[in-house]
C-alpha atoms as a PDB file:
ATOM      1  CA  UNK A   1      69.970  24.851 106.989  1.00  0.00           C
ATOM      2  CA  UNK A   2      71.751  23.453 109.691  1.00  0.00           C
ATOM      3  CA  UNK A   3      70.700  24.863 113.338  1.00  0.00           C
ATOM      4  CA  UNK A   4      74.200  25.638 114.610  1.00  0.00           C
ATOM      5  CA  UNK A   5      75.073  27.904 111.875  1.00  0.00           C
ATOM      6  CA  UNK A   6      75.153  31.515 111.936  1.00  0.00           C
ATOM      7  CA  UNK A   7      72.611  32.406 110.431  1.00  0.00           C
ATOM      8  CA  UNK A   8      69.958  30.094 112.467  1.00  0.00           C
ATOM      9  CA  UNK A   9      71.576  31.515 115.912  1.00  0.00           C
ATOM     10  CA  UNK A  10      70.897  35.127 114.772  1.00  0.00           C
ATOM     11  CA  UNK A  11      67.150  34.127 113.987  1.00  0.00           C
ATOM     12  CA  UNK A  12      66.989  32.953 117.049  1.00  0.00           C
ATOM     13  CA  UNK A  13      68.717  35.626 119.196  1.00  0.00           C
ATOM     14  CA  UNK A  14      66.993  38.202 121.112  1.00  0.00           C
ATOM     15  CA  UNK A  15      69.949  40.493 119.548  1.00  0.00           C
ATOM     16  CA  UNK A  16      68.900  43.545 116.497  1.00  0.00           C
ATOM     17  CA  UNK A  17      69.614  42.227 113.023  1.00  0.00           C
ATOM     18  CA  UNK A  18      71.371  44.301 110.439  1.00  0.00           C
ATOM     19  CA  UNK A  19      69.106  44.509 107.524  1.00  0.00           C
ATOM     20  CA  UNK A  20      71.342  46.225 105.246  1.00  0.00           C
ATOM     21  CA  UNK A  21      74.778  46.864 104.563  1.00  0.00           C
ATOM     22  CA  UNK A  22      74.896  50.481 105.564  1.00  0.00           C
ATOM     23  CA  UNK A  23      73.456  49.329 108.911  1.00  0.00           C
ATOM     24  CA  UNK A  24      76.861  46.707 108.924  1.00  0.00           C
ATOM     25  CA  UNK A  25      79.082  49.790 107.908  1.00  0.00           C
ATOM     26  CA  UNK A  26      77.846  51.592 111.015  1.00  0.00           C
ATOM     27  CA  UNK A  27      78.518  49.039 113.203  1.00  0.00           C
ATOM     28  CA  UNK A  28      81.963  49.392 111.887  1.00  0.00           C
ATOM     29  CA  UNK A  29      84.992  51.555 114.030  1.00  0.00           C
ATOM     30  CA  UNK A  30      85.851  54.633 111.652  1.00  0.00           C
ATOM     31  CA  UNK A  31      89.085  53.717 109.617  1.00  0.00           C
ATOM     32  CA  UNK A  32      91.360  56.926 110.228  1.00  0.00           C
ATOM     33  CA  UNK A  33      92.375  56.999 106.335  1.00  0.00           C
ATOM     34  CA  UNK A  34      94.799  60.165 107.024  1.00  0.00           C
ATOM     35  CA  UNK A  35      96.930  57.578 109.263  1.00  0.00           C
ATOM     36  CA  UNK A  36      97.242  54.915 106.668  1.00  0.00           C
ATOM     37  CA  UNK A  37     100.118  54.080 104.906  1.00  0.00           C
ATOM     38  CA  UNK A  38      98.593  54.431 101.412  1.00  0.00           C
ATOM     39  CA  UNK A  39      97.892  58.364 101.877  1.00  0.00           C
ATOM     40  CA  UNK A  40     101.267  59.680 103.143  1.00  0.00           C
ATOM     41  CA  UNK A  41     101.733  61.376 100.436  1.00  0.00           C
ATOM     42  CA  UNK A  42      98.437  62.870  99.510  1.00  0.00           C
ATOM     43  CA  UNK A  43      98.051  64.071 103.245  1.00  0.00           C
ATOM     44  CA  UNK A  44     101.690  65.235 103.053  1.00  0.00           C
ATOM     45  CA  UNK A  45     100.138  67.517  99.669  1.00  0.00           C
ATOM     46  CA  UNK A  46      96.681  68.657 101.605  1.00  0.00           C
ATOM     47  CA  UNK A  47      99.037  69.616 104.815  1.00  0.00           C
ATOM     48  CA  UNK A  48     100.911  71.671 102.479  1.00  0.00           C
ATOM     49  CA  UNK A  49      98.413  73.555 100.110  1.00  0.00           C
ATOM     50  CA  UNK A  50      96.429  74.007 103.858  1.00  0.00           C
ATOM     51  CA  UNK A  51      99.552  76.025 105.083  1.00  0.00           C
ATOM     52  CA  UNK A  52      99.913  77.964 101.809  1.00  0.00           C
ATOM     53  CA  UNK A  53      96.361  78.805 101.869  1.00  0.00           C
ATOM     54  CA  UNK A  54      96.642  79.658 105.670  1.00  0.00           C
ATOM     55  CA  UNK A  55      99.481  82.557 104.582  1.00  0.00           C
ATOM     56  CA  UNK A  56      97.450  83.935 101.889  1.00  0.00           C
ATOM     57  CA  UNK A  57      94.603  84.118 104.636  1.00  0.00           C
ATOM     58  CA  UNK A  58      97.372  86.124 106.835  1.00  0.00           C
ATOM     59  CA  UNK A  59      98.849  88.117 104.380  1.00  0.00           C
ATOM     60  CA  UNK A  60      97.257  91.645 104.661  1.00  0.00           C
ATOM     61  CA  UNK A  61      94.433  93.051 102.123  1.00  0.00           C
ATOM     62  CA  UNK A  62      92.862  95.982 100.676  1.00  0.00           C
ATOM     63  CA  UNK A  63      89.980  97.833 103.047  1.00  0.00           C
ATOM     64  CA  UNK A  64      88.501  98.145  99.506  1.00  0.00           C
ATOM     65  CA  UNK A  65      89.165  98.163  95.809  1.00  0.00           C
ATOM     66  CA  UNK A  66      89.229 101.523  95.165  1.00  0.00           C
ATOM     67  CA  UNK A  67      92.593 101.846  97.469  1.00  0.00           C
ATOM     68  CA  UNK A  68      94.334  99.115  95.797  1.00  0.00           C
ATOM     69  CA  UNK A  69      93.192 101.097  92.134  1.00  0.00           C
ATOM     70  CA  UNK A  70      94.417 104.293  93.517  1.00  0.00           C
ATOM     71  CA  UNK A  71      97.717 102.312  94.628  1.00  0.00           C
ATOM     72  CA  UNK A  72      98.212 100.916  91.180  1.00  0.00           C
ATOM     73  CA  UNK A  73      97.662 104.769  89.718  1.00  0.00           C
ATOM     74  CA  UNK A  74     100.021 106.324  92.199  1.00  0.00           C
ATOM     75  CA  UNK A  75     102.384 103.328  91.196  1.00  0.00           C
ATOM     76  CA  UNK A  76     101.949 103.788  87.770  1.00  0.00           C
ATOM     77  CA  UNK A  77     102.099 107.427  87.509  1.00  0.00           C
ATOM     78  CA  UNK A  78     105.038 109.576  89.083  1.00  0.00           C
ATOM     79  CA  UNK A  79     106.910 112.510  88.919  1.00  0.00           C
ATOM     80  CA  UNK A  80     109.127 110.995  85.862  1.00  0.00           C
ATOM     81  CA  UNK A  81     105.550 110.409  83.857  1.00  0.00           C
ATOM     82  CA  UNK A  82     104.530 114.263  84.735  1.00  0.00           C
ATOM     83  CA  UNK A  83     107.500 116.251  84.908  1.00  0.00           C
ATOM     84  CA  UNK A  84     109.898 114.655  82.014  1.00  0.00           C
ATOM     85  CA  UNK A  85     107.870 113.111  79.503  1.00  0.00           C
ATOM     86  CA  UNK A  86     106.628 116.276  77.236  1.00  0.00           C
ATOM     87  CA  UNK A  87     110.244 117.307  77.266  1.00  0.00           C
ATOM     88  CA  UNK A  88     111.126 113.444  76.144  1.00  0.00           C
ATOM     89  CA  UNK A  89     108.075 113.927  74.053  1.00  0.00           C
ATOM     90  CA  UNK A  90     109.473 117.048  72.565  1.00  0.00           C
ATOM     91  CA  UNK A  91     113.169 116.310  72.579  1.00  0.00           C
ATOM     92  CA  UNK A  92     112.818 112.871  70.765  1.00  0.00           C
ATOM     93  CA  UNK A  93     110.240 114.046  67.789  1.00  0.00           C
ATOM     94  CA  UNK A  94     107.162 115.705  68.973  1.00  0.00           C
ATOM     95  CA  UNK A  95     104.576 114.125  68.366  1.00  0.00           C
ATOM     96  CA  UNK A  96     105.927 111.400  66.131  1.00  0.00           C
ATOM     97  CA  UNK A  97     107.210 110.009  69.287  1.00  0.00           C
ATOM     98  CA  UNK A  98     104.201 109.033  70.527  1.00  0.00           C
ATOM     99  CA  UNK A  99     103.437 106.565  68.103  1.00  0.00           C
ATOM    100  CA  UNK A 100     106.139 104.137  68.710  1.00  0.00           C
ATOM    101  CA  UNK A 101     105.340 104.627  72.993  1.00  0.00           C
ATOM    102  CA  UNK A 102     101.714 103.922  71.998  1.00  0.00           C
ATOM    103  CA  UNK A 103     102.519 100.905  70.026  1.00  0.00           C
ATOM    104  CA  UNK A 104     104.925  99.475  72.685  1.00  0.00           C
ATOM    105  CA  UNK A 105     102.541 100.459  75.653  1.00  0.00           C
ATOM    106  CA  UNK A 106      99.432  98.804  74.518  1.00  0.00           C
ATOM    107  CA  UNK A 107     101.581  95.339  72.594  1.00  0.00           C
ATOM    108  CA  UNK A 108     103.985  94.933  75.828  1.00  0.00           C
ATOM    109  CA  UNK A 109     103.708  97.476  78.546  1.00  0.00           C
ATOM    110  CA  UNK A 110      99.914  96.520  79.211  1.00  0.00           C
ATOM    111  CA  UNK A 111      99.595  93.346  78.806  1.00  0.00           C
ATOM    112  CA  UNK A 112     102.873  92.804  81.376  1.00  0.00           C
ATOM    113  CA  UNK A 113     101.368  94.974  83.865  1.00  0.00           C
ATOM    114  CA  UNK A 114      97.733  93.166  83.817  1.00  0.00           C
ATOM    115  CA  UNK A 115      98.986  90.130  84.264  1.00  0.00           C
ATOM    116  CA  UNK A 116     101.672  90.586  87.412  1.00  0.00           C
ATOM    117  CA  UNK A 117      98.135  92.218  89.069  1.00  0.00           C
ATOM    118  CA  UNK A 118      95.857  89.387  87.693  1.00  0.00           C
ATOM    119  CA  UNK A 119      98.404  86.302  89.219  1.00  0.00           C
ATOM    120  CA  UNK A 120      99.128  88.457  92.310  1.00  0.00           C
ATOM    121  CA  UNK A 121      95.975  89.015  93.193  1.00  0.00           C
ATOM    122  CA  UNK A 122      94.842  85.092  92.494  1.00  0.00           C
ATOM    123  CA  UNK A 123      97.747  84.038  94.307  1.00  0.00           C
ATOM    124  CA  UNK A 124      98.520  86.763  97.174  1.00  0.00           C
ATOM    125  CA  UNK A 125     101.617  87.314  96.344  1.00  0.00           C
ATOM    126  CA  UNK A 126     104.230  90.155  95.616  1.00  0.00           C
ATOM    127  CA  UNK A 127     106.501  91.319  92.271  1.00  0.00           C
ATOM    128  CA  UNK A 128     108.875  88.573  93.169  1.00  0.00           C
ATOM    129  CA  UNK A 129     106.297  85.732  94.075  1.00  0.00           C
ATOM    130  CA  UNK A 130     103.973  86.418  90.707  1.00  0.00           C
ATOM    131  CA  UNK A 131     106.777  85.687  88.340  1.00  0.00           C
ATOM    132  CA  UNK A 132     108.589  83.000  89.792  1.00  0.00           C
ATOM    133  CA  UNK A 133     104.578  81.762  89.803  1.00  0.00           C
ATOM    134  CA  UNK A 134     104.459  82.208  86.070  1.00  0.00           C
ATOM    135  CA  UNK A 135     107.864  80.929  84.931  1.00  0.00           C
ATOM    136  CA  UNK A 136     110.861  80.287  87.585  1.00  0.00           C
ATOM    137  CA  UNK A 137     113.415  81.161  85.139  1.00  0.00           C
ATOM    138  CA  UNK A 138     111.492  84.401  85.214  1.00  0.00           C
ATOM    139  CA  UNK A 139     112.062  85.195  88.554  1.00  0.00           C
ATOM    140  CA  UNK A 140     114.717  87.680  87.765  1.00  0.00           C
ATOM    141  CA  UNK A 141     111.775  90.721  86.668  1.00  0.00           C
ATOM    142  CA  UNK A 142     110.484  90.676  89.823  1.00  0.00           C
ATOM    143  CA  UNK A 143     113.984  91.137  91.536  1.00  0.00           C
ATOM    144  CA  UNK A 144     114.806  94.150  88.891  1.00  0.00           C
ATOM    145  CA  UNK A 145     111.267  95.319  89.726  1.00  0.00           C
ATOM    146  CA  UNK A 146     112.340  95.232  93.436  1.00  0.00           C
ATOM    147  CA  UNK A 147     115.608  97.239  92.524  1.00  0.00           C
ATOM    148  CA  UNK A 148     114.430  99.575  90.254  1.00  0.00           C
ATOM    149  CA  UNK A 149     111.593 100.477  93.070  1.00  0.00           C
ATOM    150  CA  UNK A 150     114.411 101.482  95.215  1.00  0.00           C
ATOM    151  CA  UNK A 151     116.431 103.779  93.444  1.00  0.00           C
ATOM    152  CA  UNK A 152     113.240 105.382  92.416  1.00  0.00           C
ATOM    153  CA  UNK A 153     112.398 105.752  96.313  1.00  0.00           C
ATOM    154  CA  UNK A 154     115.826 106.833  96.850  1.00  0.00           C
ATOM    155  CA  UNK A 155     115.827 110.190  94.277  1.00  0.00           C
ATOM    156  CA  UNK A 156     111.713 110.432  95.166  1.00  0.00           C
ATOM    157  CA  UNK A 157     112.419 111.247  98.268  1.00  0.00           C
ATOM    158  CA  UNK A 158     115.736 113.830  97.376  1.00  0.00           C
ATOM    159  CA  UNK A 159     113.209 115.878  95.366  1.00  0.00           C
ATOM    160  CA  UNK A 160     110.674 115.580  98.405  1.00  0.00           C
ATOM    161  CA  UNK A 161     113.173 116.861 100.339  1.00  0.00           C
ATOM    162  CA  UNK A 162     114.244 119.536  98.045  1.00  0.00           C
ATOM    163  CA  UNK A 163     110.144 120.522  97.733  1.00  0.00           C
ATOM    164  CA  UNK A 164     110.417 120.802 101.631  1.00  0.00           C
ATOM    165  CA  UNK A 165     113.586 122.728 101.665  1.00  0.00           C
ATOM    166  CA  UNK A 166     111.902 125.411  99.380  1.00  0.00           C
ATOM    167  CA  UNK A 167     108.682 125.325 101.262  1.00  0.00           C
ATOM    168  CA  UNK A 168     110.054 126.352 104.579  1.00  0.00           C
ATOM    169  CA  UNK A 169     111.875 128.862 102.546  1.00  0.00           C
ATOM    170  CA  UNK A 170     108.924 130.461 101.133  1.00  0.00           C
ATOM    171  CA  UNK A 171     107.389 131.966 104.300  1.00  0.00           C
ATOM    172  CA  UNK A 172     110.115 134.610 104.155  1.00  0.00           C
ATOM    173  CA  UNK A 173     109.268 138.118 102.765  1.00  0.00           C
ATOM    174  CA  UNK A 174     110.604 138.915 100.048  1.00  0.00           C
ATOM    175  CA  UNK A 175     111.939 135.710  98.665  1.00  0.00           C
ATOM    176  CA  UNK A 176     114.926 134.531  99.051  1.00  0.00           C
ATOM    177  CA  UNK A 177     115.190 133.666  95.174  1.00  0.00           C
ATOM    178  CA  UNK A 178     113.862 136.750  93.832  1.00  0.00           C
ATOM    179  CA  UNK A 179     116.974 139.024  94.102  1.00  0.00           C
ATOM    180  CA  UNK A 180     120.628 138.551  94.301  1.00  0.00           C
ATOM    181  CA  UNK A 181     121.844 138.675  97.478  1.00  0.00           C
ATOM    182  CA  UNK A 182     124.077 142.075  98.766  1.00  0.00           C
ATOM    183  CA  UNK A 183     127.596 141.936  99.757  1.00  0.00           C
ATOM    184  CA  UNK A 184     128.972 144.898 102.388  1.00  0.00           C
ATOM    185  CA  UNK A 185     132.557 145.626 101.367  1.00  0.00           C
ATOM    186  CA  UNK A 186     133.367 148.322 103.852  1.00  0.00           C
ATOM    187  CA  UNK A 187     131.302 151.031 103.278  1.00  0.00           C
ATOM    188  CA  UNK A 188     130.235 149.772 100.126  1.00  0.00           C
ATOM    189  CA  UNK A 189     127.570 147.840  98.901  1.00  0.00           C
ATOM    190  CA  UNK A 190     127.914 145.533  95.964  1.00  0.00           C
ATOM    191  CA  UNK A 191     125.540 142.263  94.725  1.00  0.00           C
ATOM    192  CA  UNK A 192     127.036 139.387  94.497  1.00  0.00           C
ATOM    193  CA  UNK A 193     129.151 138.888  91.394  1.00  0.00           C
ATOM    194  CA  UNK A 194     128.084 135.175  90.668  1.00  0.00           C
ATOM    195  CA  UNK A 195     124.721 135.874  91.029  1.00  0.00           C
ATOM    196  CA  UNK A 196     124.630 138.858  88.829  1.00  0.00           C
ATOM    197  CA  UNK A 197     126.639 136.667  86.294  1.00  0.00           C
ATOM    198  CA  UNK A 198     123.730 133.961  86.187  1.00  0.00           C
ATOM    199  CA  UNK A 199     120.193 134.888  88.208  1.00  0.00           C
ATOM    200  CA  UNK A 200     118.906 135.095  91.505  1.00  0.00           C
ATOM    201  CA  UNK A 201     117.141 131.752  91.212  1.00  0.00           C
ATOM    202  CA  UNK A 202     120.333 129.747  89.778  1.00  0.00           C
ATOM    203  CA  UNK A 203     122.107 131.377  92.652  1.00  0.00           C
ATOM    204  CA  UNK A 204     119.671 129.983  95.443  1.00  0.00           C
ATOM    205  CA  UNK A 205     119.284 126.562  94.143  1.00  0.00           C
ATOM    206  CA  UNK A 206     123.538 125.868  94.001  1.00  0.00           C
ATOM    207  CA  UNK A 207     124.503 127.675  96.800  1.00  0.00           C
ATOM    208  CA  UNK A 208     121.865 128.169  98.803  1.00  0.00           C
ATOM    209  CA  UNK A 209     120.181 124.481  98.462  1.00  0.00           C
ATOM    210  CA  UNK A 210     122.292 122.436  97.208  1.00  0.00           C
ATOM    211  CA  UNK A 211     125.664 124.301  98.698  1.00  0.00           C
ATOM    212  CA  UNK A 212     127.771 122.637  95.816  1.00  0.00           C
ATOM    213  CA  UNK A 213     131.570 122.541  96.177  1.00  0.00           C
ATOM    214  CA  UNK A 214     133.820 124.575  93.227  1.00  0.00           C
ATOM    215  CA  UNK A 215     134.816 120.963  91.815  1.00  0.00           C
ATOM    216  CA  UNK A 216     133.581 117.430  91.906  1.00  0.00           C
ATOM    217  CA  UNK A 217     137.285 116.738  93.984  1.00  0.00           C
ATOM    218  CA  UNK A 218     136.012 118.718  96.670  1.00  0.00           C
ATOM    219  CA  UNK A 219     133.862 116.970  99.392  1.00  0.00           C
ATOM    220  CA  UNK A 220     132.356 120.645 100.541  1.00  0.00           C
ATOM    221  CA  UNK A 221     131.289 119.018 103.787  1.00  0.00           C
ATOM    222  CA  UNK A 222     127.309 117.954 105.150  1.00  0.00           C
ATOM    223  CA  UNK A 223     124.645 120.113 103.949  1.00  0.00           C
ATOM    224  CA  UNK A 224     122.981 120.249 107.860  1.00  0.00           C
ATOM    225  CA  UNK A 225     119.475 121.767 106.372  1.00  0.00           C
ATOM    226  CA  UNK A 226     119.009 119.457 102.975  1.00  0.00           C
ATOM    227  CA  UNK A 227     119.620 116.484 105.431  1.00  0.00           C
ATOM    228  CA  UNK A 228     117.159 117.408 107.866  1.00  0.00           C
ATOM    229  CA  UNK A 229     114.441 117.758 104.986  1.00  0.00           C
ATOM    230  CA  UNK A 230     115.623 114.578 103.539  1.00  0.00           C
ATOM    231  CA  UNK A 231     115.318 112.912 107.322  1.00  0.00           C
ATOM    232  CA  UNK A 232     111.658 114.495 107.389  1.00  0.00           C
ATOM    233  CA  UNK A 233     110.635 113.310 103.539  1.00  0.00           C
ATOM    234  CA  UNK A 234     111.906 109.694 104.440  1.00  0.00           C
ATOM    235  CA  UNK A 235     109.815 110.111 108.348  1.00  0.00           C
ATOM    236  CA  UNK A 236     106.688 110.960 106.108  1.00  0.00           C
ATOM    237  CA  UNK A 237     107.018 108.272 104.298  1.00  0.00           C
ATOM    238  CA  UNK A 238     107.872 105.783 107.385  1.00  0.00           C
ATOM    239  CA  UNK A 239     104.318 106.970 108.716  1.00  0.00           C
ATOM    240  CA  UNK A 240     102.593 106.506 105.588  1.00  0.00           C
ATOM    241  CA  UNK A 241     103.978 102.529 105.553  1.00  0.00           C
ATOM    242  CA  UNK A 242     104.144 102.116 109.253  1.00  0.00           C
ATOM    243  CA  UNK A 243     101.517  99.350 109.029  1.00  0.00           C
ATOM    244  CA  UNK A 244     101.673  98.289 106.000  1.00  0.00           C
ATOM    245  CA  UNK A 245      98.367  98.499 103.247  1.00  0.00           C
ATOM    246  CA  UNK A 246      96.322  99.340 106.270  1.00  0.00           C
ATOM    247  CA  UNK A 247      97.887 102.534 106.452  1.00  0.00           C
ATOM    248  CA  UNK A 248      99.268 103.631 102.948  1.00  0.00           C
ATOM    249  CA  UNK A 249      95.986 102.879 101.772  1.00  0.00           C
ATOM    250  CA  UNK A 250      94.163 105.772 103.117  1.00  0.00           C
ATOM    251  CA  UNK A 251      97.467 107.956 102.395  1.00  0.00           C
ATOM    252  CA  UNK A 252      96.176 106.825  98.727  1.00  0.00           C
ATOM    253  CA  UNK A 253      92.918 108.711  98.750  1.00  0.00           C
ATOM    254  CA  UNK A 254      95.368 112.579  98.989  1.00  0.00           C
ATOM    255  CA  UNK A 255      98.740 111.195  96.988  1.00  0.00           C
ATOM    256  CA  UNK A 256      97.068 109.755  94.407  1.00  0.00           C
ATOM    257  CA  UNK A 257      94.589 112.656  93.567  1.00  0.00           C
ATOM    258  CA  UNK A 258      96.142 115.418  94.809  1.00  0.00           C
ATOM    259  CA  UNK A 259      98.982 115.409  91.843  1.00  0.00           C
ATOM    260  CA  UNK A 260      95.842 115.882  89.433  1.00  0.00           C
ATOM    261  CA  UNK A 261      93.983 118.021  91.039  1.00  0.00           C
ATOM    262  CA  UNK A 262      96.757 120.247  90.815  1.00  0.00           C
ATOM    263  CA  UNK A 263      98.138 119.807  87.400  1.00  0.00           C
ATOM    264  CA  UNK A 264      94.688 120.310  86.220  1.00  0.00           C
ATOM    265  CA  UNK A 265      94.807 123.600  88.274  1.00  0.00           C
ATOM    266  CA  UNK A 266      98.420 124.782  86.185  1.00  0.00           C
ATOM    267  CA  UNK A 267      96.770 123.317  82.896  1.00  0.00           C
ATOM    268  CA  UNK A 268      93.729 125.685  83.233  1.00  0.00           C
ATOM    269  CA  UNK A 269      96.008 128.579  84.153  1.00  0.00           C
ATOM    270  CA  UNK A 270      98.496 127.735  81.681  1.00  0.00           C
ATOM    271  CA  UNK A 271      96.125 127.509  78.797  1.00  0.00           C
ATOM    272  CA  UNK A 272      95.048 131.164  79.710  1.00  0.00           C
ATOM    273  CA  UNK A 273      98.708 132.336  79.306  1.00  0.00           C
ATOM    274  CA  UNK A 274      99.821 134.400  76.114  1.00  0.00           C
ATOM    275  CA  UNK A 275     101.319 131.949  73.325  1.00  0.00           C
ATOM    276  CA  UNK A 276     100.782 129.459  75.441  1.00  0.00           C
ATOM    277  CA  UNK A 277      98.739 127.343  72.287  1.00  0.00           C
ATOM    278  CA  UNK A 278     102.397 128.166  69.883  1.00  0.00           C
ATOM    279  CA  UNK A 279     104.027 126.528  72.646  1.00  0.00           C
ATOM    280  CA  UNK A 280     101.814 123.493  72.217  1.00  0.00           C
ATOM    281  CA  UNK A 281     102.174 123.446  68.502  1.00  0.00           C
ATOM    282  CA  UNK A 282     105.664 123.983  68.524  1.00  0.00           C
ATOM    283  CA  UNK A 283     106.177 120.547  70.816  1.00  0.00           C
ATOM    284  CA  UNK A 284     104.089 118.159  67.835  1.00  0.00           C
ATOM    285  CA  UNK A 285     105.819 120.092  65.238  1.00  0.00           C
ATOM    286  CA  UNK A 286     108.428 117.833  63.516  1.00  0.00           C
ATOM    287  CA  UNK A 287     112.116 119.044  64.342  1.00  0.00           C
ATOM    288  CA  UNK A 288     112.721 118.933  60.399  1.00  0.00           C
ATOM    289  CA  UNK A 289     109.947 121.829  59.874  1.00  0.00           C
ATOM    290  CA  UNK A 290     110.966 123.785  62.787  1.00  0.00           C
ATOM    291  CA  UNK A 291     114.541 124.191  61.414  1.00  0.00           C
ATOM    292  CA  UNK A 292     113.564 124.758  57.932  1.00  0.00           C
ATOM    293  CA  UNK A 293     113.498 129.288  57.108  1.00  0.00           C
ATOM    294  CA  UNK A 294     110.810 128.074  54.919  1.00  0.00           C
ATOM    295  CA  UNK A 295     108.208 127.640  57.955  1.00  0.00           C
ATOM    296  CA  UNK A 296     107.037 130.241  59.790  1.00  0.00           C
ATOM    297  CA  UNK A 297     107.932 129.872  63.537  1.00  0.00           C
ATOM    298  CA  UNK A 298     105.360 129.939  66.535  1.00  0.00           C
END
C-alpha cells in the first residue's frame, strides 16, 4: 500500500480511529430531516394531526363515567318519554303499539344512538362533529339533532316555568285552584259564572296562569308573573351550564334521579288506589274489544 494514502497516514496518526460505522455515524452533524425538502408534506400531516390531538386534549371531559351515563339517561329520558307516552301507548293501540316501537327501537333507534356516543367519545367531538366523522353527506343529523335540542329546551323550560308558577302558588291556604273564585256585585255575592260553567282548576290554569285572551286575534298583553318564572327556569338552567360539563355534571347526580325517585313514589301510591289495576288493563286492551257490548268493561 502506498505510504501517502489515507489509510497509511491514519495508521500512523496519533488521532482515534473509527472502528465501526456507527462510530463514523456519530461523528456525523445530525441531519434535521423535518427541514428537508422531501418531508414537507409528511411534517405538514404530523403538524396537523398534533393540533387536532392538542384540541381534543383541551376540549373539556367527564369528572367520571357515571356523570356522562347519567347525562346520556337524563338526555335520553324526558318529560315527553314520562308524561305522553302511555297516553300515545293507549291512544294508538294499547299494547299492540309497543311492538312496532320495540322493533324500531332495538333495529334503528339503538344502534344510531351507540354509535354517535362510540365515535364521539373516540374522537372528542359533538352531534355535529361525529357524523360529518362518519359520512360528510351525513352531516345534516347532527344539525337536526342541534335544532330539535332547541325547541325541546325552548317548551322544557315553559313547563318549568309553569311548575314554578304553581309552586309559589301553593303556599297559599286554601288553594287557589280548589274553589271558584267569588264575585261582590253590590251587596251580593255570586261565583264566578265561567268557573262554575267548567271547574275551579280549568279556571286557574286559563285565567289565572296562562291569562289567555277571548280570541287568538287578541294580543291580551305580557303575562308579568309567567315571564318572571320563565326568566327564573331559563337562570336555573344558565347556572347548571355556566361552566360547561364541569358543572352540569354534578347537576346530573339530582336531575337525573330525582324524576325516578319520584315516579316510583306515584307508582307505589297509585297501585294502592281503587281500580287502579282496570285502569291498567283497560290501556293493553285492544280498542276493537273495548268497543264491542260483548266484553265486559273494566
Amino acid at each position: 500500500m502506498p505510504k501517502n494514502s489515507k489509510v497509511t497516514q491514519r495508521e500512523h496518526s496519533s488521532e482515534h480511529v473509527t472502528e465501526s460505522v456507527a462510530d463514523l455515524l456519530a461523528l456525523e452533524e445530525p441531519v434535521d430531516y423535518k427541514q428537508s425538502v422531501l418531508n414537507v408534506a409528511g411534517e405538514a400531516g404530523k403538524q396537523k394531526a398534533a393540533d387536532e390531538e392538542l384540541d381534543a386534549e383541551d376540549r373539556p371531559a367527564w369528572n367520571s363515567k357515571l356523570q356522562y351515563i347519567l347525562a346520556q339517561i337524563g338526555f335520553s329520558v324526558g318529560l315527553g318519554n314520562i308524561w305522553r307516552f302511555p297516553y300515545l301507548c293507549q291512544k294508538n293501540g294499547g299494547g299492540a303499539y309497543l311492538v312496532p316501537y320495540l322493533v324500531l327501537l332495538i333495529i334503528i333507534g339503538i344502534p344510531l344512538f351507540f354509535l354517535e356516543l362510540a365515535v364521539g367519545q373516540r374522537i372528542r367531538r359533538g352531534s355535529i362533529g361525529v357524523w360529518h366523522y362518519v359520512c360528510p353527506r351525513l352531516g345534516g343529523i347532527g344539525f337536526s339533532s342541534c335544532i330539535v335540542c332547541l325547541f325541546v329546551g325552548l317548551y322544557y323550560n315553559v313547563i318549568i316555568g309553569w311548575s314554578i308558577f304553581y309552586f309559589f302558588k301553593s303556599f297559599q291556604y286554601p288553594l287557589p285552584w280548589s274553589e271558584c273564585p267569588v264575585v261582590r256585585n253590590g251587596t251580593v255575592t255570586v261565583v264566578e259564572a265561567e268557573c262554575e260553567k267548567s271547574s275551579a282548576t280549568t279556571y286557574f290554569w286559563y285565567r289565572e296562569a296562562l291569562d289567555i285572551s277571548n280570541s287568538i286575534s287578541e294580543s291580551g298583553g305580557l303575562n308579568w308573573k309567567m315571564t318572571l318564572c320563565l326568566l327564573v327556569a331559563w337562570s336555573i338552567v344558565g347556572m347548571a351550564v355556566v361552566k360547561g360539563i364541569q358543572s352540569s355534571g354534578k347537576v346530573m347526580y339530582f336531575s337525573s334521579l330525582f324524576p325516578y325517585v319520584v315516579l316510583a313514589c306515584f307508582l307505589v301510591r297509585g297501585l294502592l288506589l281503587r281500580g287502579a289495576i282496570d285502569g291498567i288493563l283497560h290501556m293493553f286492551t285492544p280498542k276493537e274489544c273495548r268497543e264491542d257490548p260483548g266484553v265486559p268493561q273494566h
